[in-house]
Protein backbone atom coordinates (compact mmCIF):
# COMPACT_ATOMS: atom_id res chain seq x y z
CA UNK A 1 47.08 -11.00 -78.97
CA UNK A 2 46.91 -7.62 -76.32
CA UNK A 3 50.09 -6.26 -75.59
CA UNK A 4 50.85 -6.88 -71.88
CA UNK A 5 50.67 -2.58 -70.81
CA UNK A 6 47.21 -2.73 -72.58
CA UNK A 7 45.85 -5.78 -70.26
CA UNK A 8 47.69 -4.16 -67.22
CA UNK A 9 45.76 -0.94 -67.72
CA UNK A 10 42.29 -2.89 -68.46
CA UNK A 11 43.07 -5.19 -65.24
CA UNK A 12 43.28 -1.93 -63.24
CA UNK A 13 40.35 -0.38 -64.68
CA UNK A 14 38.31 -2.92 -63.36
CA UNK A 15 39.53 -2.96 -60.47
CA UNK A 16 39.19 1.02 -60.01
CA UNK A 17 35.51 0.66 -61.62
CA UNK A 18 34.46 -2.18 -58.42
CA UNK A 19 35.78 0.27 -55.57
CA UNK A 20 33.72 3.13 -56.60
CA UNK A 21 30.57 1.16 -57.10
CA UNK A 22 31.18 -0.27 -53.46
CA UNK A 23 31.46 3.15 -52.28
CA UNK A 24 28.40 4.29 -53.95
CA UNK A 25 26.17 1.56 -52.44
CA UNK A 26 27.09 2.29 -48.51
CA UNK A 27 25.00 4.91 -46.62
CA UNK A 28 26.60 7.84 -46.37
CA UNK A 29 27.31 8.51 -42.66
CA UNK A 30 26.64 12.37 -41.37
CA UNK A 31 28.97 14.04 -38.91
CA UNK A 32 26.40 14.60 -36.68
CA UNK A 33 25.85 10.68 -36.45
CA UNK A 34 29.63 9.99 -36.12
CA UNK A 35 29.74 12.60 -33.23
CA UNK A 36 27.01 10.58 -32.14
CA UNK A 37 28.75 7.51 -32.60
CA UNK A 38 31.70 8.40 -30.70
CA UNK A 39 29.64 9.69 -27.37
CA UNK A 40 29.98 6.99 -24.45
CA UNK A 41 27.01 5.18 -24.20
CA UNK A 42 24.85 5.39 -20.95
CA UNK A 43 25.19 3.00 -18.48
CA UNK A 44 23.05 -0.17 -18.72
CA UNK A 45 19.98 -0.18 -16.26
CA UNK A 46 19.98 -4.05 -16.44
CA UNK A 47 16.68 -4.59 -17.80
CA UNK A 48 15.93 -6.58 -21.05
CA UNK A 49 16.55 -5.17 -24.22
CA UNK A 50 14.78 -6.03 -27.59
CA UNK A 51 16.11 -9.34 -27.90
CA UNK A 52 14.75 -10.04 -24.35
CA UNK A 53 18.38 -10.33 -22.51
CA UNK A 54 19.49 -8.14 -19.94
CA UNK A 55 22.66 -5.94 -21.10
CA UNK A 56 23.96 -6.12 -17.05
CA UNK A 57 23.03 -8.08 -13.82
CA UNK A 58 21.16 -5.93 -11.89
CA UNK A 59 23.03 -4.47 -8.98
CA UNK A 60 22.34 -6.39 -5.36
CA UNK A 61 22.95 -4.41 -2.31
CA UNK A 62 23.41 -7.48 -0.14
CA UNK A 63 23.06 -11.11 -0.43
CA UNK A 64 19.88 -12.73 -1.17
CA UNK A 65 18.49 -14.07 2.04
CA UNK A 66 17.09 -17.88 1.60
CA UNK A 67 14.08 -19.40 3.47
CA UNK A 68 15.24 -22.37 5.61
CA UNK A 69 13.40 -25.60 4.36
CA UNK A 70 9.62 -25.63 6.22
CA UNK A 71 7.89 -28.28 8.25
CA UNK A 72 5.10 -30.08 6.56
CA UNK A 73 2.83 -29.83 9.10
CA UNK A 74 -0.40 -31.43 7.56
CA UNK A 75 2.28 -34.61 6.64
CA UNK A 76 3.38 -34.43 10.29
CA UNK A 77 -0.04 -34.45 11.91
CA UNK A 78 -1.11 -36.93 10.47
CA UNK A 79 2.04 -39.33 11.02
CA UNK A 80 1.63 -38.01 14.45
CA UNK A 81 -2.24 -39.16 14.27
CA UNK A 82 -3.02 -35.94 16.55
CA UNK A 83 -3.08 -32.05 16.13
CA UNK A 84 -1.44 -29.99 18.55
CA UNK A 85 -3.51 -26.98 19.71
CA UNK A 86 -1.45 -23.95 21.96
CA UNK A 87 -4.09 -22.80 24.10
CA UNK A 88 -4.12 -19.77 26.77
CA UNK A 89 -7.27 -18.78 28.86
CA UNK A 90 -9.31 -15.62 27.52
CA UNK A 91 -12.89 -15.22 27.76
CA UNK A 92 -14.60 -16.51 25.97
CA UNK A 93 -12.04 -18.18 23.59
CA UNK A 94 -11.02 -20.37 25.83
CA UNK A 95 -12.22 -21.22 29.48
CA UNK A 96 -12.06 -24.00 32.15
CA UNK A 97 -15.93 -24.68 33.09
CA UNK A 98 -17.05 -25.97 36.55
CA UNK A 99 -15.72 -29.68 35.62
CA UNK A 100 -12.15 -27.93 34.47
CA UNK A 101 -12.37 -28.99 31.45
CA UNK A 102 -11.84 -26.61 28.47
CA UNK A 103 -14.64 -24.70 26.41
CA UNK A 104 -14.94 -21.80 24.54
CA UNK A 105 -14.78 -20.33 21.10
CA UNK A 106 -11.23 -21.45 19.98
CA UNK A 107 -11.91 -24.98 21.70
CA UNK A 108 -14.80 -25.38 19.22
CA UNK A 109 -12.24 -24.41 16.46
CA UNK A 110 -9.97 -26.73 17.37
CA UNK A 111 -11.91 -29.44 17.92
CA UNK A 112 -13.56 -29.72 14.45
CA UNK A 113 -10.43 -28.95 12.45
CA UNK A 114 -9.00 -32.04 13.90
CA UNK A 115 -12.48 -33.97 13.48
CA UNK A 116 -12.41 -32.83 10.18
CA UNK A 117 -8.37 -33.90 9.58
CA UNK A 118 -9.57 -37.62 11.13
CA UNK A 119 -7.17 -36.65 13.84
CA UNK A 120 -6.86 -36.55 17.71
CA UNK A 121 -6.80 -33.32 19.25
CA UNK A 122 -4.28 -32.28 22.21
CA UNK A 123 -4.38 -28.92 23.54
CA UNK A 124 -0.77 -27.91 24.65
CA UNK A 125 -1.32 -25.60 26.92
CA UNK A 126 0.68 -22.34 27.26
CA UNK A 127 0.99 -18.87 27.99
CA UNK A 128 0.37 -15.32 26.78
CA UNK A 129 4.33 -14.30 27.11
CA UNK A 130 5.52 -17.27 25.61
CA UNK A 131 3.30 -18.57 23.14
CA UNK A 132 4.85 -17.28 20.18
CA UNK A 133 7.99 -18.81 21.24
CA UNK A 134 6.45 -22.15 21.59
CA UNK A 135 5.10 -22.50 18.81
CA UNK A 136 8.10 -21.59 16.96
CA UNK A 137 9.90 -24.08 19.17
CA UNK A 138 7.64 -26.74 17.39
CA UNK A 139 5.54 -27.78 21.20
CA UNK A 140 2.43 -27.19 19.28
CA UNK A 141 0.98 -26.85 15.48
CA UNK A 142 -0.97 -24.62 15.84
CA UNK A 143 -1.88 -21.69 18.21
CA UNK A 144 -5.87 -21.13 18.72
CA UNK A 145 -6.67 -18.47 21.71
CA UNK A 146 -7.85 -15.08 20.24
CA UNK A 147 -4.83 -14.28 19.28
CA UNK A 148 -5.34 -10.61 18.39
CA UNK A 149 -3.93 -10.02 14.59
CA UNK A 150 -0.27 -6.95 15.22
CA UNK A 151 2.52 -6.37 12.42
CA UNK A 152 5.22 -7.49 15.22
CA UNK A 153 3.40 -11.30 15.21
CA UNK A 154 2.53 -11.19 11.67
CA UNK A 155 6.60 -10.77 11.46
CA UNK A 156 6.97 -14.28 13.44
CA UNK A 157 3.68 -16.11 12.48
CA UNK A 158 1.45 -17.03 9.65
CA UNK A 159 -2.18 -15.55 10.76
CA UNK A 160 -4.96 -16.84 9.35
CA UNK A 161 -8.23 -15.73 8.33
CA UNK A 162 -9.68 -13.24 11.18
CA UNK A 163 -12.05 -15.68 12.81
CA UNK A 164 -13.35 -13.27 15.97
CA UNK A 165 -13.11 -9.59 16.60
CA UNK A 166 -12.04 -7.79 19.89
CA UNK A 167 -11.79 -4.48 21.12
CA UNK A 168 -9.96 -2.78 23.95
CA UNK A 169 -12.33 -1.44 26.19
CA UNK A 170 -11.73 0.63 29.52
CA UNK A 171 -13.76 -0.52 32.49
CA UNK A 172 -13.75 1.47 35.48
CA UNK A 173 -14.69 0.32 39.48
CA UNK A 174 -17.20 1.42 41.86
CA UNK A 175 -15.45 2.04 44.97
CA UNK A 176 -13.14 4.80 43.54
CA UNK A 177 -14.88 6.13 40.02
CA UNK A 178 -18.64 6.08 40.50
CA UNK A 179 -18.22 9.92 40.20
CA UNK A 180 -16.52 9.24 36.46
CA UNK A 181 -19.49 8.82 33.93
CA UNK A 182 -17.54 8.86 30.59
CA UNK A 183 -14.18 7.66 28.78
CA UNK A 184 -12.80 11.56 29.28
CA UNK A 185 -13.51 11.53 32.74
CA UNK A 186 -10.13 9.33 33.47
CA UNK A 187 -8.00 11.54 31.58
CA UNK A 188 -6.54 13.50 34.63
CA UNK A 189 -3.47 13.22 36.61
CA UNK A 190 -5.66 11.44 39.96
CA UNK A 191 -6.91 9.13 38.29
CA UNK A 192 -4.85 5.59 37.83
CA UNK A 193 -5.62 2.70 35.32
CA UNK A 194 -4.21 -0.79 35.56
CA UNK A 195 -2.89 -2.51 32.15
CA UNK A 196 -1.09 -5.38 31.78
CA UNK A 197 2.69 -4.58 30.56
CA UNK A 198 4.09 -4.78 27.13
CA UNK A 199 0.64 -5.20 25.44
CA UNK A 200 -1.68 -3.67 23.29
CA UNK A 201 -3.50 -2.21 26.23
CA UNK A 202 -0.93 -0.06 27.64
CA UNK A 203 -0.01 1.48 24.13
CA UNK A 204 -4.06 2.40 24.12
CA UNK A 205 -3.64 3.95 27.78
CA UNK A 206 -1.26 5.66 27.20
CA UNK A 207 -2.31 7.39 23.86
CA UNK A 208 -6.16 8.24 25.23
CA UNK A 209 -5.07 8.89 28.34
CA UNK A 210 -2.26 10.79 28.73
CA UNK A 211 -2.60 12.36 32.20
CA UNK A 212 -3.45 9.04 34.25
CA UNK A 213 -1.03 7.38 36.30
CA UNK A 214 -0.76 3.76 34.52
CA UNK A 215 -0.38 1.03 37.01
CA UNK A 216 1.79 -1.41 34.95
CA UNK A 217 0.83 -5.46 35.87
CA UNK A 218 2.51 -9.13 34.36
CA UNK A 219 1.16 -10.05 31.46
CA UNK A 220 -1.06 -13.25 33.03
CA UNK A 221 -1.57 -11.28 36.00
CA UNK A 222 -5.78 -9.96 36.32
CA UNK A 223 -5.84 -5.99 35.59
CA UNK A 224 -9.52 -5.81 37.16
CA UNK A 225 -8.30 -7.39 40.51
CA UNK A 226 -6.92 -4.04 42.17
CA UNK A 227 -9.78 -2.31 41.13
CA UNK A 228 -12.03 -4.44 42.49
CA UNK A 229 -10.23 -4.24 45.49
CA UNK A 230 -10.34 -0.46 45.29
CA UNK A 231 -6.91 0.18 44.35
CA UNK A 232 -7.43 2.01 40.83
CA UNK A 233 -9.87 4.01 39.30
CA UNK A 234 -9.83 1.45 36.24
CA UNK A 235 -8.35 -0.65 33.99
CA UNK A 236 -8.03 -0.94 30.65
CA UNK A 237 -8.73 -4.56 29.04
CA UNK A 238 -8.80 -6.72 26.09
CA UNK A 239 -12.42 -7.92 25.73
CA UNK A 240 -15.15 -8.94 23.44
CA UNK A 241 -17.66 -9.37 25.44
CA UNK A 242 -17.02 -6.28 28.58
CA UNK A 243 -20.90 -6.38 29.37
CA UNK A 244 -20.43 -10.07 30.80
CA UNK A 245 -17.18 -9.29 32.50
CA UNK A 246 -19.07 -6.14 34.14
CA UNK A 247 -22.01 -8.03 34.61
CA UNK A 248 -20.08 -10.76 36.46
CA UNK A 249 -19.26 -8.08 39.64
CA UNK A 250 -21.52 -5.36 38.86
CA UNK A 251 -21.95 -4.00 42.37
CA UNK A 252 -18.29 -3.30 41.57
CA UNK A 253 -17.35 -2.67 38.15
CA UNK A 254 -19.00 -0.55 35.37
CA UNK A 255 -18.91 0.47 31.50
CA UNK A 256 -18.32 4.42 31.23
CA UNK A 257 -20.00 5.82 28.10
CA UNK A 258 -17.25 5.59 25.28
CA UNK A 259 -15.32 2.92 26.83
CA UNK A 260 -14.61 1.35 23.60
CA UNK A 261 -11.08 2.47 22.84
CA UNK A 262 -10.10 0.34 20.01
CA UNK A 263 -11.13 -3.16 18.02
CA UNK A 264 -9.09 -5.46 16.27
CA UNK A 265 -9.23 -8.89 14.97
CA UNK A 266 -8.03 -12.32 16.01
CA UNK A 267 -6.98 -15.68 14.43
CA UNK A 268 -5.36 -18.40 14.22
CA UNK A 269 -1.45 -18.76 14.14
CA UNK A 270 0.59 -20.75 12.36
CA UNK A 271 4.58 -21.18 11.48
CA UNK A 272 5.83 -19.52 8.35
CA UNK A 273 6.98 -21.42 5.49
CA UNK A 274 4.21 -24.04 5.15
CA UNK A 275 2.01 -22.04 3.11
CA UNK A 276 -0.04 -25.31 2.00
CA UNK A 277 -1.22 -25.89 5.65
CA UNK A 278 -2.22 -22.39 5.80
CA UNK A 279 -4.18 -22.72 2.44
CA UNK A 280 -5.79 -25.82 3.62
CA UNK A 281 -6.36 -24.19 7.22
CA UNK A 282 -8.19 -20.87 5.24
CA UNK A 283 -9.95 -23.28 2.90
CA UNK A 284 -11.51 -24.90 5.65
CA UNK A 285 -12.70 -21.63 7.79
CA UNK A 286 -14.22 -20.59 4.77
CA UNK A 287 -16.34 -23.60 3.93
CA UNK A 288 -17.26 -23.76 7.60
CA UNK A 289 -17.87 -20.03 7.32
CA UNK A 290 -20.18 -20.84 4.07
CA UNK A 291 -22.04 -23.64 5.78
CA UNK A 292 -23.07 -21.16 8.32
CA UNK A 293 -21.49 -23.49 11.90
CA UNK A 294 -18.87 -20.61 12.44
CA UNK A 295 -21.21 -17.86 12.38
CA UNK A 296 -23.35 -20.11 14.88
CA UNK A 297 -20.41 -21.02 17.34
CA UNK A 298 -19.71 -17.12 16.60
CA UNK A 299 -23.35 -16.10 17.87
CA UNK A 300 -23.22 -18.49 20.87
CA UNK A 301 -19.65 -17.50 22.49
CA UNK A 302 -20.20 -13.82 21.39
CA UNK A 303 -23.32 -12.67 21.32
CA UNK A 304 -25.20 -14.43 23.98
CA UNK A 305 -24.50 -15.43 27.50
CA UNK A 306 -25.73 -18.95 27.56
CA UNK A 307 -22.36 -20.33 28.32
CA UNK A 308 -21.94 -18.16 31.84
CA UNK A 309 -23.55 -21.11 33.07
CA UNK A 310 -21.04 -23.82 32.29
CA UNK A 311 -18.20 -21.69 34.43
């Protein structure tokens, strides 16, 4: 039998023996990585680490902004059993003909997207200062005039695909400019130039021609009308076709060289949020596109004047 000191001092041997091999078997850490180790981390960015979760929200500068639920217009039309078509006059998108009944380019539109819905068609009609507002008031579904494609709309609107082009075109009058041959010609302080207020056109004035007195008109009111009547020198004018518009009073209007000022494109508008309707809506202009009947309505309203007949 061990005397008790001698199993005392083995007991503590052991003991002593386990505590250095414990220390032996850990990495020995370098100042340099416990200098390290005591730094203050940086600050998290908020992205995903390794593991895939984000070490901090990401910081928000306001509160997120939620889209109100949308109509669904295609469900609503056809409970309705009609689509409703915002229409305002411009040559040749839309026009009343000798019997006052509509025609034009955007009629045609209108007309077979509702024949191809299995719908009625009602044109609601409006005007050019208010028919954003309508349609955002719900009076109408959908607005089909030429309505020329600008960031400020695109803000309000869905646009679809471009379905027509127009350009801004200066056209000057007989009884004052016959003297005036090209564009540069108006660009001098006796010269005036109608545009209709608050519209593409008078942003174009007033850029290319920067000495002429603008003569500012409402937004439905005619811009050619005092020049015709020998008021102005000119005006300038939203038009795709300005050879039939000059070839409609030509003993009193005419096309100065350079008149085109700038083009743009037009399209159909729609309300945001109902992005399905304006799928369907661009899914149908391009299979009509494809089956060539656009590009055929296109060439009859645009390029030809077989329709100055019907007015």
């Amino acid at each position: 039998m061990r005397h008790p000191v001698a199993l005392l001092i083995a007991l503590f041997l052991a003991a002593a023996t386990a505590i250095v091999s414990a220390q032996q078997a850990a990495p020995a850490s370098s100042p340099a990585s416990a200098a390290a180790g005591s730094q203050a981390q940086p600050p998290s960015t908020g992205y995903p680490g390794a593991e895939g979760v984000a070490s901090a929200p990401p910081v928000m500068d306001v509160a997120p902004v939620y889209a109100r639920p949308a109509i669904d217009t295609l469900a609503t039309i056809r409970r309705r059993g009609a689509i409703r078509v915002g229409m305002a006059t411009s040559m040749p998108w839309v026009m009343h003909d000798q019997k006052g009944e509509l025609i034009g380019f955007s009629v045609d539109l209108a007309n077979k997207l509702a024949e191809d819905l299995g719908v009625r068609l009602e044109i609601v009609p409006t005007s050019w200062p208010h028919m954003v507002g309508d349609l955002l008031d719900n009076r109408f579904d959908v607005i089909a005039s030429g309505l020329w494609i600008t960031p400020a709309r695109a803000m309000l609107v869905n646009y679809s695909e471009a379905t027509s082009m127009a350009a801004v075109h200066l056209i000057g009058g007989r009884p004052l400019a016959a003297s005036l041959t090209s564009a540069a010609d108006f660009n001098t302080p006796d010269v005036s130039l109608v545009v209709n207020t608050g519209t593409g056109m008078e942003e174009a004035a007033a850029r290319q021609f920067p000495r002429a007195k603008l003569i500012k008109v409402g937004i439905d009111d005619d811009p050619l009308a005092p020049v015709m009547e020998g008021k102005a020198h000119g005006a300038v004018v939203m038009s795709p076709v300005p050879r039939v518009t000059v070839a409609a009073a030509s003993d009193k209007l005419f096309l100065p060289s350079g008149s085109e000022m700038q083009s743009g494109s037009a399209a159909l508008a729609m309300r945001k949020g109902d992005f399905d309707f304006l799928n369907l809506v661009n899914s149908w202009l391009a299979y009509h596109r494809e089956s060539g009947w656009v590009t055929e309505r296109y060439d009859y309203w645009f390029r030809s004047t077989d329709w100055l007949k019907l007015l």
